[in-house]
Protein backbone atom coordinates (compact mmCIF):
# COMPACT_ATOMS: atom_id res chain seq x y z
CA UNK A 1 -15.23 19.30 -12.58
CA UNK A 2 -14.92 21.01 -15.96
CA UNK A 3 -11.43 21.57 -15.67
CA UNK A 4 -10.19 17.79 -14.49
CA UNK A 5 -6.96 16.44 -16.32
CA UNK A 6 -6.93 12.64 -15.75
CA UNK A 7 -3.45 11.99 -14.46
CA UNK A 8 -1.43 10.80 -17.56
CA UNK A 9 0.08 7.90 -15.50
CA UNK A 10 -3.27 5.97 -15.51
CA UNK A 11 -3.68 5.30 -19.29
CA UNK A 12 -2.24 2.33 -21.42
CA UNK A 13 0.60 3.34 -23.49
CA UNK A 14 1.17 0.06 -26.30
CA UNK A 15 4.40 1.84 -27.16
CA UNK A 16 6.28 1.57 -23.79
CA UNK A 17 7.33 -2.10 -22.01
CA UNK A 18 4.76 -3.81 -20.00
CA UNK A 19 4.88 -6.02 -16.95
CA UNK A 20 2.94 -9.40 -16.58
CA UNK A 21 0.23 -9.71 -14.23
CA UNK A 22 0.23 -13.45 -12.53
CA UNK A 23 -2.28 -15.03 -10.56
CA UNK A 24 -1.41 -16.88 -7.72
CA UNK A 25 -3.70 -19.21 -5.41
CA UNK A 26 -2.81 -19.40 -1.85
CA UNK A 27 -4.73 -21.08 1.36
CA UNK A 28 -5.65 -18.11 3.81
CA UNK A 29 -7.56 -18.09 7.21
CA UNK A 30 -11.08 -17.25 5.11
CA UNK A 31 -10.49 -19.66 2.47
CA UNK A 32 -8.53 -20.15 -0.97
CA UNK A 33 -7.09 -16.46 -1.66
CA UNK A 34 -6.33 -15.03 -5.17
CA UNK A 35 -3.31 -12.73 -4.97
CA UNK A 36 -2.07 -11.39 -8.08
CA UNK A 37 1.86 -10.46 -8.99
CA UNK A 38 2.72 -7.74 -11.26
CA UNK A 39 5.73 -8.76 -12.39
CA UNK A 40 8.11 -5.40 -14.18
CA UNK A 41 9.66 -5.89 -17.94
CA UNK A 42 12.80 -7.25 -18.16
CA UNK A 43 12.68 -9.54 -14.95
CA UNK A 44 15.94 -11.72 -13.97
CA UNK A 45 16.20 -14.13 -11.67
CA UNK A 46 19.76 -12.61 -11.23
CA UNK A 47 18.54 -9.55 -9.69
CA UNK A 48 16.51 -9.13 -6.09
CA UNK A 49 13.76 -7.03 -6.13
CA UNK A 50 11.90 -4.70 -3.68
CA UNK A 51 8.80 -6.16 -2.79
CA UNK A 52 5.17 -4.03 -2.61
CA UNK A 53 2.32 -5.74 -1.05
CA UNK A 54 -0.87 -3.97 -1.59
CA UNK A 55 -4.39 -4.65 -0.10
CA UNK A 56 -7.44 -5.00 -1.98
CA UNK A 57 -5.10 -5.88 -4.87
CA UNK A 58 -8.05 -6.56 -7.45
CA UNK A 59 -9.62 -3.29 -6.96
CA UNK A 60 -6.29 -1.54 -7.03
CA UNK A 61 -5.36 -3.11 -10.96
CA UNK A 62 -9.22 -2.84 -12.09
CA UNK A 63 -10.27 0.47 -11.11
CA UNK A 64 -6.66 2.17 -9.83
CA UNK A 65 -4.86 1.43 -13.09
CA UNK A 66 -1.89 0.42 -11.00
CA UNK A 67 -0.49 -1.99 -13.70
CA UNK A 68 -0.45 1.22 -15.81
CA UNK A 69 1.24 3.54 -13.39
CA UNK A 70 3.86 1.03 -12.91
CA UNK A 71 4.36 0.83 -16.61
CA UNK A 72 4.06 4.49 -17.08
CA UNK A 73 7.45 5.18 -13.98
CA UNK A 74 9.51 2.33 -15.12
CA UNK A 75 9.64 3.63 -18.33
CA UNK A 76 9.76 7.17 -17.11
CA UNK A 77 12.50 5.89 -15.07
CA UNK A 78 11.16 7.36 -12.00
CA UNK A 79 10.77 4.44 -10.01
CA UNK A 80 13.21 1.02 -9.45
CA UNK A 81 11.53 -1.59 -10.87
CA UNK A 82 10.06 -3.76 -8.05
CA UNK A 83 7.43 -6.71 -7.28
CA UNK A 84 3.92 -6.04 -6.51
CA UNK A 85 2.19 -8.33 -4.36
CA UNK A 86 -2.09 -7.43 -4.99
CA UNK A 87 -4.00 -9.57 -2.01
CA UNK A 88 -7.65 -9.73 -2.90
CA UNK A 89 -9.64 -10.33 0.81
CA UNK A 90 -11.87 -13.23 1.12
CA UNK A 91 -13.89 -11.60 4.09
CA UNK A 92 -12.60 -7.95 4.06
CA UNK A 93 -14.59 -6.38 7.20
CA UNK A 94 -12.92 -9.04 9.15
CA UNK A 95 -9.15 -9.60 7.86
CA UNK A 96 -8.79 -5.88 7.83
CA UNK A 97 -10.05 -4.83 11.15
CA UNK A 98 -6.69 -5.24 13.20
CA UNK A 99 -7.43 -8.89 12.93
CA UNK A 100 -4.03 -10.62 14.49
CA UNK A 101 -5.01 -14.29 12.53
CA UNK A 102 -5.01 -11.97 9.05
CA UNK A 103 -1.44 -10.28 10.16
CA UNK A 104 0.07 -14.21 11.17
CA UNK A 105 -1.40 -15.19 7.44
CA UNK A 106 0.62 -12.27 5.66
CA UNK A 107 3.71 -12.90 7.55
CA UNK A 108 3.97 -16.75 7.74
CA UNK A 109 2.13 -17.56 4.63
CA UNK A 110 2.38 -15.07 2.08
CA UNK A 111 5.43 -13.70 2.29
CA UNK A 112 7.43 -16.83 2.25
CA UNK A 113 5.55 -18.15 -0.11
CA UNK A 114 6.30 -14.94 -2.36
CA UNK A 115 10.16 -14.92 -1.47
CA UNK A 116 10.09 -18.81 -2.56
CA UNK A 117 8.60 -17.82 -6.06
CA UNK A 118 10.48 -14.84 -6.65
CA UNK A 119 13.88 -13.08 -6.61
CA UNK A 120 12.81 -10.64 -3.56
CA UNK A 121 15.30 -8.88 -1.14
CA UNK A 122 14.42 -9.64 2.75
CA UNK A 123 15.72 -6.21 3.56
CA UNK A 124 13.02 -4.30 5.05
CA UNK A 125 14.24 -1.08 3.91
CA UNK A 126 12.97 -2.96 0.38
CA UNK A 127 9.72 -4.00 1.44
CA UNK A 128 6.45 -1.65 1.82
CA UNK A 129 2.55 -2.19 2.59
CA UNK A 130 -0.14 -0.68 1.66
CA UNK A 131 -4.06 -0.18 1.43
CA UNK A 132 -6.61 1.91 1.11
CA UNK A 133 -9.50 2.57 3.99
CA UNK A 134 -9.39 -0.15 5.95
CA UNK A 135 -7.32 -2.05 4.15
CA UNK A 136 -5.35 0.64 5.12
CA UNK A 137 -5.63 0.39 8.68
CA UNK A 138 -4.81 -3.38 8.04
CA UNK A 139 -1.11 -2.34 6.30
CA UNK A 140 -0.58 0.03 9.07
CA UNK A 141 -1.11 -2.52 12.09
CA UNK A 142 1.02 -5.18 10.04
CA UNK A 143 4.08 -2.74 9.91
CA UNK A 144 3.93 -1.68 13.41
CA UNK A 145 3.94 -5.46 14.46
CA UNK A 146 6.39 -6.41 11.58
CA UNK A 147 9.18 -3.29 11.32
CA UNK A 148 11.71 -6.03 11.03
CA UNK A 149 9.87 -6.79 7.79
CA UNK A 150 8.50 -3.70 6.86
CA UNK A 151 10.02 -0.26 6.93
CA UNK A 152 7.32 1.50 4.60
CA UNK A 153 3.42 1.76 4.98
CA UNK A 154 1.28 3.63 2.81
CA UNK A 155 -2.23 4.48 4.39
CA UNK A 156 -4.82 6.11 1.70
CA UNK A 157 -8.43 7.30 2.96
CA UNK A 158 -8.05 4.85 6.25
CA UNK A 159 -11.09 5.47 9.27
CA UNK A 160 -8.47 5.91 12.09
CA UNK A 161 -10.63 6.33 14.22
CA UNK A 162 -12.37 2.69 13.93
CA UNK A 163 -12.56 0.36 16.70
CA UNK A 164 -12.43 3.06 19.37
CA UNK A 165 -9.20 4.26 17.48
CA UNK A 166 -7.44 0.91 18.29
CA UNK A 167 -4.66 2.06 15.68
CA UNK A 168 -4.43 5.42 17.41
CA UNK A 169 -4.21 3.27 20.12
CA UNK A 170 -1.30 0.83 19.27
CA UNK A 171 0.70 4.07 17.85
CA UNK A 172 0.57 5.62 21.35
CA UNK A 173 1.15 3.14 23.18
CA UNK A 174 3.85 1.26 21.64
CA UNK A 175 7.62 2.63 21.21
CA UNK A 176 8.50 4.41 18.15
CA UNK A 177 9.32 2.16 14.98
CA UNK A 178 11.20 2.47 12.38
CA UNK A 179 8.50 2.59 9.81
CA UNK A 180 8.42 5.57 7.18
CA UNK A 181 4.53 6.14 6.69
CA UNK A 182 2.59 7.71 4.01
CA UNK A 183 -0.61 8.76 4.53
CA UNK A 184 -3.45 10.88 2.60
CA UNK A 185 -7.20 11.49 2.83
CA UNK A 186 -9.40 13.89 0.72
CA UNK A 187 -11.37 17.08 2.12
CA UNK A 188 -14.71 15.94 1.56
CA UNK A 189 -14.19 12.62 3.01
CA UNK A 190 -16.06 14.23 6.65
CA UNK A 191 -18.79 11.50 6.30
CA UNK A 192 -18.24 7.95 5.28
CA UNK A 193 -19.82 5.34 6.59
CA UNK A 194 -20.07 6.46 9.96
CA UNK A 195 -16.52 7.92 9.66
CA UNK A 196 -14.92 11.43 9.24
CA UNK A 197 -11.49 10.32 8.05
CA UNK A 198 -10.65 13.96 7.24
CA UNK A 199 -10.38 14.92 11.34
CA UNK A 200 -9.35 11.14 11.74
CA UNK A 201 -5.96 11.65 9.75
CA UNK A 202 -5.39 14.91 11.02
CA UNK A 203 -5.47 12.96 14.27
CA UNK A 204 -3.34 10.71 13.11
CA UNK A 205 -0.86 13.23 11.32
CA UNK A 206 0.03 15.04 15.00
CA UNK A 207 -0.25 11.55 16.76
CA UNK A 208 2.63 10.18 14.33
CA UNK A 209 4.75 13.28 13.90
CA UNK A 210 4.59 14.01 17.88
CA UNK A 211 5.82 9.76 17.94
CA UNK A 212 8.81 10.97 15.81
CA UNK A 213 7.71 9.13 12.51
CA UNK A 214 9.03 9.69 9.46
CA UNK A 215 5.59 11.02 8.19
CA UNK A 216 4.40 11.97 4.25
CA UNK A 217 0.75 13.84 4.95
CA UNK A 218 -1.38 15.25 2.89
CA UNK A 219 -4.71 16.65 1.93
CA UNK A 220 -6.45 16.81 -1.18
CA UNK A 221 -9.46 18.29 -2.73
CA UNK A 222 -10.98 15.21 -3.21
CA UNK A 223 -13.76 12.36 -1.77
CA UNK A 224 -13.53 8.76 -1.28
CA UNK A 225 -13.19 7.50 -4.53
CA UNK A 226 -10.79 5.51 -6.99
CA UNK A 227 -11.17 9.04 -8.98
CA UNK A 228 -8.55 9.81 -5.88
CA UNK A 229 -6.71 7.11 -5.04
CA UNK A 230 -5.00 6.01 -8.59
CA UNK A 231 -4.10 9.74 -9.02
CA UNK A 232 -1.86 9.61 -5.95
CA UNK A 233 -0.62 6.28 -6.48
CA UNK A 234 2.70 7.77 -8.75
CA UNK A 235 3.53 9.72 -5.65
CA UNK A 236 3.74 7.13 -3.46
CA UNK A 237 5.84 4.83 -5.46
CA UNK A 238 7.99 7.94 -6.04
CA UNK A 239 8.38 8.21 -2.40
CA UNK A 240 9.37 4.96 -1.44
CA UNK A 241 10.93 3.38 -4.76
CA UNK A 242 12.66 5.71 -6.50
CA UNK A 243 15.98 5.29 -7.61
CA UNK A 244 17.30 7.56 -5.37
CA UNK A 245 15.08 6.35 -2.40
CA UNK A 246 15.59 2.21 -2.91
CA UNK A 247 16.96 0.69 -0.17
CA UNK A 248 16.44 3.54 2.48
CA UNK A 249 14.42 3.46 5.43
């Protein structure tokens, strides 16, 4: 729209420190996976880091600029500094559809494989997953099986109500964990593929709050786009890794 500001956390700043990006190769249930590591300035191996593992990790650093937005906190000091794990899928429709082989590889693959390269807490009030659509759902069903490893899920534009609303599903049924969520969708997101993720999240919003979940929600003027995803991206790591928030639940 005429009046759009692009959120200033997305640019490249060549004045402020930089993290390194590093590529890691890693045998998954699909084949050889590429899973990327941004890595914050000034790492030590003296100090243990919080840990972020993000889905569709390509996409997020190519068209979410989250390489920049980490940059752009750190230096703002508004966040800790922290790893972040970036999992590119090898067969997304079918790792991210509540697909229990794709949770085992995440738990007894990746992460140890992560914790072995880096200095990483195993707290999992220092460990969060995330995604967007159904990569999304994916991060949610992993945290709900895994609180002991994860305490923090971020859910961005997910179709809760795929599957028959098997996530719906597995939130209603199961005892309440101790997983703080974060979720958002956009207002014009009514029709996407099939799915209106708008009424979906509301559904999800009074599932999870009536559960007793430790719930972030919200709504914005927006569609299903990278146009809104990056732009919420600095409130998310806000949430879960600011100084003030690092290490709780």
């Amino acid at each position: 729209m005429p009046q759009y500001q692009p959120a200033p956390e997305i640019e490249y700043y060549p004045e402020i420190p930089h993290g390194n990006v590093e590529e890691l190769n890693i045998a998954g249930n699909t084949g050889r996976k590429t899973v990327f590591v941004y890595v914050p300035p000034r790492y030590s191996n003296s100090q243990r880091y919080p840990v972020l593992y993000v889905h569709d990790g390509g996409e997020y650093l190519r068209l979410g600029k989250l390489a920049n937005v980490m940059d752009y906190l750190l230096a703002k000091g508004e966040i800790a500094p922290l790893l972040v794990i970036l999992v590119d899928p090898t067969d997304r429709n079918r790792e991210y559809a509540i697909n229990e082989e794709y949770r085992r590889f995440i738990m007894s693959k990746l992460i140890p494989l992560i914790d072995e390269t880096y200095s990483t807490t195993d707290s999992p009030s220092n460990r969060c997953i995330m995604g967007v659509c159904l990569g999304g759902l994916a991060s949610l069903h992993i945290a709900m099986h895994n609180s002991d490893y994860f305490s923090k899920c971020a859910v961005q534009s997910a179709p809760f109500r795929y599957n028959q609303g098997s996530i719906l599903s597995l939130i209603s049924e199961e005892e309440t964990k101790p997983v703080r969520i974060y979720v958002d969708c956009g207002t014009f997101e009514t029709s996407v593929g099939g799915h209106d993720i708008l009424e979906g999240s509301r559904e999800a919003k009074q599932l999870l709050t009536s559960k007793g979940y430790q719930l972030s929600y919200h709504e914005y003027n927006e569609g299903h786009s990278w146009g809104n995803w990056r732009t919420h991206l600095d409130d998310i790591l806000k949430i879960f890794f600011s100084p003030g928030h690092q290490g709780r639940r």
